[in-house]
Protein backbone atom coordinates (compact mmCIF):
# COMPACT_ATOMS: atom_id res chain seq x y z
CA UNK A 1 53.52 -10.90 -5.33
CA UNK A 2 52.49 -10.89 -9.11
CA UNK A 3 55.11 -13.48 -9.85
CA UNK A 4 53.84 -15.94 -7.06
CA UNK A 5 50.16 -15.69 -7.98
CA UNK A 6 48.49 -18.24 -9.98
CA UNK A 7 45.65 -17.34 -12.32
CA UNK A 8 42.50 -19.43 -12.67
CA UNK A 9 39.66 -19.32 -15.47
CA UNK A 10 36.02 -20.24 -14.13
CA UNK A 11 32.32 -19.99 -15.83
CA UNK A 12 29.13 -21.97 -15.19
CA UNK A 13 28.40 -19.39 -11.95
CA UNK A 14 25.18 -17.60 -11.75
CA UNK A 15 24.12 -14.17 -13.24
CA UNK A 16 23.44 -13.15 -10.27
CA UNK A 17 26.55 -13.09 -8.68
CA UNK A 18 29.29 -10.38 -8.45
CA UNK A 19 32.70 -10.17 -7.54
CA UNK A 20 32.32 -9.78 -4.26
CA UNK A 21 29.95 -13.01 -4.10
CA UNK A 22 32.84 -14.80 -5.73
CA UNK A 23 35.43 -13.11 -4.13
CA UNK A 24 33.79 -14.35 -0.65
CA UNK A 25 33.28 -18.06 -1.98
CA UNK A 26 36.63 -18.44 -3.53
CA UNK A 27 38.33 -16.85 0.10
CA UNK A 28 36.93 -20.13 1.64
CA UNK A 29 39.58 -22.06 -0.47
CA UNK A 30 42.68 -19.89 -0.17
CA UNK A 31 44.36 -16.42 -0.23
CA UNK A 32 42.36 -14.81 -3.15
CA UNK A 33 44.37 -11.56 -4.45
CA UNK A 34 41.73 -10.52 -7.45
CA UNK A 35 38.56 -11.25 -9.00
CA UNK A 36 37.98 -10.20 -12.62
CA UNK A 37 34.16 -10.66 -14.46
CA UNK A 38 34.61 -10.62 -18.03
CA UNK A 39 32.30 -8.08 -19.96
CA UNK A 40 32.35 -10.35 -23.29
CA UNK A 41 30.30 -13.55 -22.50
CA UNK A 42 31.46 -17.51 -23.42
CA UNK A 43 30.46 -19.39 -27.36
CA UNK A 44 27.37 -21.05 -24.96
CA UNK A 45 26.11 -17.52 -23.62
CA UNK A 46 28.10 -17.86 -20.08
CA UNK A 47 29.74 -15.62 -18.14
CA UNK A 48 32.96 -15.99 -16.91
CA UNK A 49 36.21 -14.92 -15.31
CA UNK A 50 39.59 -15.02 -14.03
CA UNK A 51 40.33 -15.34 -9.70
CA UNK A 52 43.78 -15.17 -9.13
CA UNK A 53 45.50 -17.06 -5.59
CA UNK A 54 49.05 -16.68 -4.08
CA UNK A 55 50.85 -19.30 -1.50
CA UNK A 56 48.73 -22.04 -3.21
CA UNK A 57 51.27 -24.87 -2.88
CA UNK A 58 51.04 -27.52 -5.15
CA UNK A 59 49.03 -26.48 -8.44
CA UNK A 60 47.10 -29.46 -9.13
CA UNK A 61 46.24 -30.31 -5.69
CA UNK A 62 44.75 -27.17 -5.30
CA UNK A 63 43.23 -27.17 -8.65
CA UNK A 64 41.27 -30.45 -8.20
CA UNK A 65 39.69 -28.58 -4.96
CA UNK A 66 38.80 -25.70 -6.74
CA UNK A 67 36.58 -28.11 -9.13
CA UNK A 68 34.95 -29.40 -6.52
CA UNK A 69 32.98 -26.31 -5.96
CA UNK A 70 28.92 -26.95 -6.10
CA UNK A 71 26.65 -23.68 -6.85
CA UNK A 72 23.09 -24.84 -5.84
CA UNK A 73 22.90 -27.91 -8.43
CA UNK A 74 25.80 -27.55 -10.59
CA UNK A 75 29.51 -27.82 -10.63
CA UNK A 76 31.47 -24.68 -10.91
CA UNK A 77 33.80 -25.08 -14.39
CA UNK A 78 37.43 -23.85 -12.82
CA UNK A 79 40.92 -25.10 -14.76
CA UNK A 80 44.21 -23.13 -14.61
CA UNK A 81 44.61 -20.59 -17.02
CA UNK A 82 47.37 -20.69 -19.57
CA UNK A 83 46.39 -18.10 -22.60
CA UNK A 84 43.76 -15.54 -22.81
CA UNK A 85 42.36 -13.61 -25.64
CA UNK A 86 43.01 -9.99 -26.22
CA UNK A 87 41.99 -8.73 -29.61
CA UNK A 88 43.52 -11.17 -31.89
CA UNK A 89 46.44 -12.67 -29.80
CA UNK A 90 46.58 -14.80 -27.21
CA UNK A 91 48.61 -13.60 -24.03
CA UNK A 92 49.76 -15.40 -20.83
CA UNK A 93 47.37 -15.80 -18.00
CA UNK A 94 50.02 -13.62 -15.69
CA UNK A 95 48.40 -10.66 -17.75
CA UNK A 96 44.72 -11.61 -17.54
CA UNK A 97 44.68 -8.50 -14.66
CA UNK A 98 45.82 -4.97 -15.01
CA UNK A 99 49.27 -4.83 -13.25
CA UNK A 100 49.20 -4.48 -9.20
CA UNK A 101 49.64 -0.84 -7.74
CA UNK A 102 52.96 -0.23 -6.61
CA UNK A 103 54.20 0.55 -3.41
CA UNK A 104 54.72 -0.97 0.21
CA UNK A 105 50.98 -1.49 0.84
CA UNK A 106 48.29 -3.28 -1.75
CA UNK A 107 44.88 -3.09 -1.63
CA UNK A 108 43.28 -5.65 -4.57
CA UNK A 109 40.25 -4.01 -6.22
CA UNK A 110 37.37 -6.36 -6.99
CA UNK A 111 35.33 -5.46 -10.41
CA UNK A 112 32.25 -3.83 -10.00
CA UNK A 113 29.24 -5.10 -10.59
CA UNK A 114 28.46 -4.40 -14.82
CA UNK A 115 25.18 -2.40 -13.82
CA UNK A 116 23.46 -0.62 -11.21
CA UNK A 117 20.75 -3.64 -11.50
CA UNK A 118 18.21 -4.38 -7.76
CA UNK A 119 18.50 -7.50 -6.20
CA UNK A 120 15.10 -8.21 -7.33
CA UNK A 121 15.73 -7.24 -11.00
CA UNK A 122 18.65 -9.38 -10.86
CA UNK A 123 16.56 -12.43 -9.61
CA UNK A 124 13.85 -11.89 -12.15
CA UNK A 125 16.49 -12.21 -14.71
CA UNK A 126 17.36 -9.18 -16.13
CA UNK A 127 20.47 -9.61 -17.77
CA UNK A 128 22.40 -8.77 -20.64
CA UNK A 129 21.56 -11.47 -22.74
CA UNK A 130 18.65 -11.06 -25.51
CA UNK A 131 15.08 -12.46 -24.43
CA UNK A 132 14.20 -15.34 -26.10
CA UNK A 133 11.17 -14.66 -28.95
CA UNK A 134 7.83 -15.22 -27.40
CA UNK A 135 5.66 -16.39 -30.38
CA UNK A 136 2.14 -14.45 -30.78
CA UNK A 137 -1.07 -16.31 -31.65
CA UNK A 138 -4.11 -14.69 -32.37
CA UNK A 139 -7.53 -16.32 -30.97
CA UNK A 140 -10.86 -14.82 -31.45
CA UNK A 141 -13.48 -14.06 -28.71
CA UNK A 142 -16.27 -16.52 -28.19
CA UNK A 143 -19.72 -14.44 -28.32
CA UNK A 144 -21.90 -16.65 -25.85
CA UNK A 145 -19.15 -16.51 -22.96
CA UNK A 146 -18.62 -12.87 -23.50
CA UNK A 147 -22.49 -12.33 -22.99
CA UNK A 148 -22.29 -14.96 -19.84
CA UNK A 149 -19.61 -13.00 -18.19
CA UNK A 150 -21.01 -9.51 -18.36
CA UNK A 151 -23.50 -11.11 -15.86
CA UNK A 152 -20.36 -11.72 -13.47
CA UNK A 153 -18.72 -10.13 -11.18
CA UNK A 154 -14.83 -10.53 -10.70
CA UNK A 155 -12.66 -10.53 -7.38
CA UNK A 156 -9.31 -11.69 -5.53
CA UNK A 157 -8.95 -13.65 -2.71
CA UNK A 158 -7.49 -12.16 1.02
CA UNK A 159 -5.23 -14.61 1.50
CA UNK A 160 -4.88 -18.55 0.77
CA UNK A 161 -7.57 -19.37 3.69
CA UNK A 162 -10.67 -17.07 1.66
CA UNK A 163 -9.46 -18.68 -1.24
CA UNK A 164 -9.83 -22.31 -0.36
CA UNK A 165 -13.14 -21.96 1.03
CA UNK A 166 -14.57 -19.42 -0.98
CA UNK A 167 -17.70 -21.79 -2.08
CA UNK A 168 -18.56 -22.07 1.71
CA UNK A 169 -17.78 -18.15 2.13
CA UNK A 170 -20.63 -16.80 0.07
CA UNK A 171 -23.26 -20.08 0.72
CA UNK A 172 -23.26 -19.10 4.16
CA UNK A 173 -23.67 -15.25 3.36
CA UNK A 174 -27.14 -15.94 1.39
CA UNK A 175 -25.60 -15.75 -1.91
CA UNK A 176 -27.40 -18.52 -2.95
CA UNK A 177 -27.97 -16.94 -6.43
CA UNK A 178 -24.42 -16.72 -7.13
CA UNK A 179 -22.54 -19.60 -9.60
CA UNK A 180 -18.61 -18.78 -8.26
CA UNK A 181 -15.61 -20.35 -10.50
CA UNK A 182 -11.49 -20.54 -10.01
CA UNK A 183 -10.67 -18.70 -12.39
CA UNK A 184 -6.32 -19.04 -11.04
CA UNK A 185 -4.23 -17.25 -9.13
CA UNK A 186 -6.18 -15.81 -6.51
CA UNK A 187 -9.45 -14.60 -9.22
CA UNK A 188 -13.03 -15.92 -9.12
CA UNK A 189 -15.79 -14.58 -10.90
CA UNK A 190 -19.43 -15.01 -9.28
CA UNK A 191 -21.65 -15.51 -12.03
CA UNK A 192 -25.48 -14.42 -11.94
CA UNK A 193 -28.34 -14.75 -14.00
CA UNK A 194 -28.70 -11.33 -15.68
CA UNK A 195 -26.36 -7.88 -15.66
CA UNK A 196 -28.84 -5.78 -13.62
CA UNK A 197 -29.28 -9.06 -11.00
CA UNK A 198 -25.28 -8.95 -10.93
CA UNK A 199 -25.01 -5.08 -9.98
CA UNK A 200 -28.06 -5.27 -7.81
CA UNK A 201 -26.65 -7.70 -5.92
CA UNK A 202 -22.93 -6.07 -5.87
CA UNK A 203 -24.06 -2.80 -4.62
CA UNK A 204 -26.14 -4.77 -1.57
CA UNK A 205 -23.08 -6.89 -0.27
CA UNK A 206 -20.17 -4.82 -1.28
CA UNK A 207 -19.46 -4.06 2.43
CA UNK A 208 -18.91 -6.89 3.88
CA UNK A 209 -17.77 -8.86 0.99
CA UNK A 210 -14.67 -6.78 0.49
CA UNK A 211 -13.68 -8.27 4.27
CA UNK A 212 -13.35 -11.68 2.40
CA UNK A 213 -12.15 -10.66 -1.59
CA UNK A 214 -9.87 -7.82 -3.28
CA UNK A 215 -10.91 -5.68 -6.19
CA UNK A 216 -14.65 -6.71 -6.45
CA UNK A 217 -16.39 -5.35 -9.70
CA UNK A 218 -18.35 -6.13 -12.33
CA UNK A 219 -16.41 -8.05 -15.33
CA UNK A 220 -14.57 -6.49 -17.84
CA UNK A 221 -12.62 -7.17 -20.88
CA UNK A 222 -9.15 -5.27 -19.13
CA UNK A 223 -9.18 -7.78 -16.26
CA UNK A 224 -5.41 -9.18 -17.87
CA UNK A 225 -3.38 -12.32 -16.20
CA UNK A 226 -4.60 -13.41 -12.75
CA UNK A 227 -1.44 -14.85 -12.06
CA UNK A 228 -0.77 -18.36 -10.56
CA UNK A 229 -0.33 -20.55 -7.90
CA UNK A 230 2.90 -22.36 -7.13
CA UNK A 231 5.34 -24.39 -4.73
CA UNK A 232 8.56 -22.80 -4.77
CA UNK A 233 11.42 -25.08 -3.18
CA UNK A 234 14.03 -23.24 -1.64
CA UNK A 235 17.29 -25.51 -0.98
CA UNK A 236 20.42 -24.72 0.63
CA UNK A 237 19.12 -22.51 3.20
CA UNK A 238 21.68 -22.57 5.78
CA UNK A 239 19.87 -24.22 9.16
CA UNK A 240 20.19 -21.02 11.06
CA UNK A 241 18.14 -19.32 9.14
CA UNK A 242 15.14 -21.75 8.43
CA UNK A 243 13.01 -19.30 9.92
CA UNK A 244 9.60 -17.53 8.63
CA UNK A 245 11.13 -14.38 8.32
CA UNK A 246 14.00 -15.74 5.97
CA UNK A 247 11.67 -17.62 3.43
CA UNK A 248 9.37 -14.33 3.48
CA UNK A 249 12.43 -12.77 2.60
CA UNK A 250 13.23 -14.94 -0.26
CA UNK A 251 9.58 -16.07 -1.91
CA UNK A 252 8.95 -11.90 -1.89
CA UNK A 253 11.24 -11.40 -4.95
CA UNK A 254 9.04 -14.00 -6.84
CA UNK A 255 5.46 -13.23 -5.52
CA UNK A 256 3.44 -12.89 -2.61
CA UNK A 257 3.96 -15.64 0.13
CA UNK A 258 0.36 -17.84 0.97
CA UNK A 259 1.67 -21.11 2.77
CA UNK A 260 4.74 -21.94 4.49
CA UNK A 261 5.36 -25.92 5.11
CA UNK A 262 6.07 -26.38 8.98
CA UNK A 263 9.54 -25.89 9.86
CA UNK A 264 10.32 -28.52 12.06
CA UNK A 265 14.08 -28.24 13.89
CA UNK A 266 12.87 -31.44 16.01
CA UNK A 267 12.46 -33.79 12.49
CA UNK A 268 14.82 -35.97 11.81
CA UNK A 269 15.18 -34.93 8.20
CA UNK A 270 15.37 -31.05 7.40
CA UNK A 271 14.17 -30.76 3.88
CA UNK A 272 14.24 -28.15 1.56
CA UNK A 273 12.37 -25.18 2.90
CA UNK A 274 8.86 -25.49 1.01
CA UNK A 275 6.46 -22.52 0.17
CA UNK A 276 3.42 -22.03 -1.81
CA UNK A 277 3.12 -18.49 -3.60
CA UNK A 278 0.81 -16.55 -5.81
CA UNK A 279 3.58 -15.48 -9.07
CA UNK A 280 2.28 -12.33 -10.90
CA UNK A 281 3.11 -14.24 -14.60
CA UNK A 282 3.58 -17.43 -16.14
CA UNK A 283 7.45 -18.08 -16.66
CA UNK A 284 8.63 -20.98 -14.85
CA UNK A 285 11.07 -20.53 -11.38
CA UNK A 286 14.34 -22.01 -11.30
CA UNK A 287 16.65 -19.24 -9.65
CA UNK A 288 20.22 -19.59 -7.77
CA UNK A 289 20.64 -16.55 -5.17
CA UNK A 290 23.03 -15.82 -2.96
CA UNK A 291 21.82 -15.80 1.28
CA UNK A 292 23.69 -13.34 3.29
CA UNK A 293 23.76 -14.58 7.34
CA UNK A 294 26.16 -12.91 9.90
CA UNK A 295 28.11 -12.15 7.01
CA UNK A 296 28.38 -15.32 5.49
CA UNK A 297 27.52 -15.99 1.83
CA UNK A 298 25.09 -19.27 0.74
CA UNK A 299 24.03 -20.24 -2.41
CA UNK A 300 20.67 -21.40 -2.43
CA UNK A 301 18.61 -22.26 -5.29
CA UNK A 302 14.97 -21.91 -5.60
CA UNK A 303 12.69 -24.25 -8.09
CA UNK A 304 9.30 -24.76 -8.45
CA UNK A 305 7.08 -28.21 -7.70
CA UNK A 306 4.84 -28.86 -10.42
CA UNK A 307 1.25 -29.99 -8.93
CA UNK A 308 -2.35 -29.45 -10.16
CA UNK A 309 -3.81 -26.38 -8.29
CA UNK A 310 -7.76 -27.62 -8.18
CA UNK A 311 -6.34 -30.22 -5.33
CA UNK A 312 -5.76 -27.35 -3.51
CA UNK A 313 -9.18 -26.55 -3.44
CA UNK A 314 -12.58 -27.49 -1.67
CA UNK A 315 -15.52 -26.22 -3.47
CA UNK A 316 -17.51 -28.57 -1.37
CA UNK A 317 -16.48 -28.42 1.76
CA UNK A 318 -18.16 -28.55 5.32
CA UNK A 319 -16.84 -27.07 8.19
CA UNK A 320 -15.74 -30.35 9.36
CA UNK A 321 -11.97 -30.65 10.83
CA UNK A 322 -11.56 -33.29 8.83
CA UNK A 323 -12.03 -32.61 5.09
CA UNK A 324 -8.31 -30.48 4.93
CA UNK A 325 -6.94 -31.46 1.64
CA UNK A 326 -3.16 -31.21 2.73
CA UNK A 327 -0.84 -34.02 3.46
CA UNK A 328 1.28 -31.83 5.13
CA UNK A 329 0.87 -29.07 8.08
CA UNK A 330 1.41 -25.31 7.17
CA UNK A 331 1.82 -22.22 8.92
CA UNK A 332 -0.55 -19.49 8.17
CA UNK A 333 -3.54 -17.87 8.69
CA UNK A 334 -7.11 -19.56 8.97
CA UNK A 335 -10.82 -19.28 9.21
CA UNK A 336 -12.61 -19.30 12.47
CA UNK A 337 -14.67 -22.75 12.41
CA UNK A 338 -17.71 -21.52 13.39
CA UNK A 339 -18.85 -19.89 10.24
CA UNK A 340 -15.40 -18.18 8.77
CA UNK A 341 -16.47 -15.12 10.71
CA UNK A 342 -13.26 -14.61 12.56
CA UNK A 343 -10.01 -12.23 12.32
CA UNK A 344 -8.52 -13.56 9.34
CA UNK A 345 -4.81 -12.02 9.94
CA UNK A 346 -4.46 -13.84 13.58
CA UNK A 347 -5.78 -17.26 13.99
CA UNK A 348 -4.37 -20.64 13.80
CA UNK A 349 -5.90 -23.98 12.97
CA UNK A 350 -6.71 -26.03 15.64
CA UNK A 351 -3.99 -28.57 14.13
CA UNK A 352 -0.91 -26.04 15.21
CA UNK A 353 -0.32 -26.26 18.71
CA UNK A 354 0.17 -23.25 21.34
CA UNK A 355 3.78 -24.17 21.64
CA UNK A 356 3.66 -23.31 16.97
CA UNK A 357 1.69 -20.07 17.17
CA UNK A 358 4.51 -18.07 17.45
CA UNK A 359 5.27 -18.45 14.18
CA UNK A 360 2.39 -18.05 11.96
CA UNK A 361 2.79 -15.34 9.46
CA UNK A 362 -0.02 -13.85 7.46
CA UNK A 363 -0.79 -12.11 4.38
């Protein structure tokens, strides 16, 4: 068998893929006898290996359909292999694997993963590669909106809904003295007139304001990021699974899941699956992951919209059906219409229809 298999050298493939991802993938293409991930990494940074095929038939033929492989957005780099490296020589590719047990029956061995890494650590990019230097620059604290915010309270948002109308949330609660501000993510601070008119009023409304916001308390100077907002894109998904649970599944590894664009079998055009998140830092998404679905593996890669989160939201809003600042039609939770004094975690808009409730999803 060793003399009838044909090696092949590939890179350009995500970190987050093992041998067994690639072992799966490169089955689709023909009879796949051993994957090998090298430890040492590529001049550029990359990883890269060796698969190794019998009963291939004609070597280029095959080799111009292995380099027509597409990971998410990018080709996969895949040429025959002639020489590797090992120390200071170069050897034939036939010995780019440790020799084949011996005996009437073969099992291949696939490499094992390099580390005992989570999916989600994997995803957030823990690898082996040094971080890039983030630089450090020192600013100073301004004294007149230090003394300003220790006459402010500061709180997070339920869900997306709370958020949105937050303005109209504590008008129609008599908070009339209150000045609240987007501060990002899912923060505001509610700004008063004096510190002992901000925990006055704190201690009075506590109770049923912490049906509406997270973590209420007065401001302090350990509040630390508040996170962001974003659209996270998720393409590739394979059609069977465009389903709520599945982009749940996938956003969760970046953040916590607000919105959900409608997913609409019936539309003539299936788009990328589109989400909006809350992401607990500031580094940009652009991720390739492998799907697993009835045992099938899909690569799907995930990348983030840029848009301008303020359009998102309605600090003067009525309660009129018609002052929604979406083009599009989610899924998700919403506020009762008659004075936001309904169960946040099971309504729908009046936009979904009966035959769409089925697939709301909340916080």
């Amino acid at each position: 068998m060793r003399d009838k298999a044909t090696s092949f050298f590939f890179t350009n493939f995500p970190e987050t893929w093992d041998s067994t991802a690639l072992w799966k993938m490169f089955d689709k293409y023909g009879k796949v006898v051993d994957v090998y991930i090298a430890f040492k990494r590529t001049k550029r940074g990359t990883r890269f290996g060796f698969v190794r095929f019998i009963n291939i038939g004609d070597v280029g033929m095959f080799e111009r359909r292995l380099k027509g492989i597409i990971i998410g957005n990018s080709n996969l780099v895949i040429n025959k292999a002639k020489y590797i490296k090992v120390g200071d020589k170069g050897v034939p590719a036939a010995a780019d694997f440790p020799p084949f047990k011996q005996g009437n029956h073969h099992t291949p061995k696939m490499s094992k993963p390099t580390s005992n890494y989570s999916f989600k650590e994997a995803v957030l990019g823990h690898n082996t590669q040094a971080k890039p230097r983030i630089r450090k620059i020192h600013i100073e604290e301004n004294a007149y909106l230090r003394s300003k915010l220790e006459c402010c309270w500061i709180g997070e948002a339920k869900n997306f809904h709370v958020l949105q109308n937050a303005w109209s949330i504590v008008h129609n609660n008599g908070l009339d003295g209150c000045n609240i501000k987007y501060l990002g993510g899912l923060s505001f601070i509610f700004e008063w007139g004096a510190k002992d008119v901000a925990i006055k009023s704190l201690e009075e409304n506590k109770v049923w304001l912490h049906q509406w916001f997270d973590n209420i308390k007065l401001w302090d100077n350990k509040c630390g990021s508040y996170g962001r907002l974003a659209w996270l894109n998720i393409d590739g998904l394979p059609t069977l699974g465009r389903d709520i649970n599945s982009v749940k599944a996938i956003t969760k590894e970046f953040g916590r899941s607000l919105e959900v664009c409608r997913l609409d079998f019936d539309s003539k055009i299936l788009p990328p699956v589109k989400a909006l998140v809350h992401l607990p830092n500031m580094n940009r998404v652009t991720e390739s992951l492998m799907v697993v679905l009835n045992g099938v593996y899909y690569p799907v890669t995930v990348f983030e919209e840029q848009f301008n989160t303020s359009s998102l939201l309605s600090p003067h809003s009525s309660d009129s059906k018609g002052d929604s600042v979406f083009e599009e039609v989610f899924i998700g939770p919403s506020l009762a219409r008659n004075g936001f004094d309904g169960d946040l975690s099971g309504q729908s808009s009046s936009e979904i229809g009966d035959s769409d409730r089925s697939g709301i999803w909340g916080k």
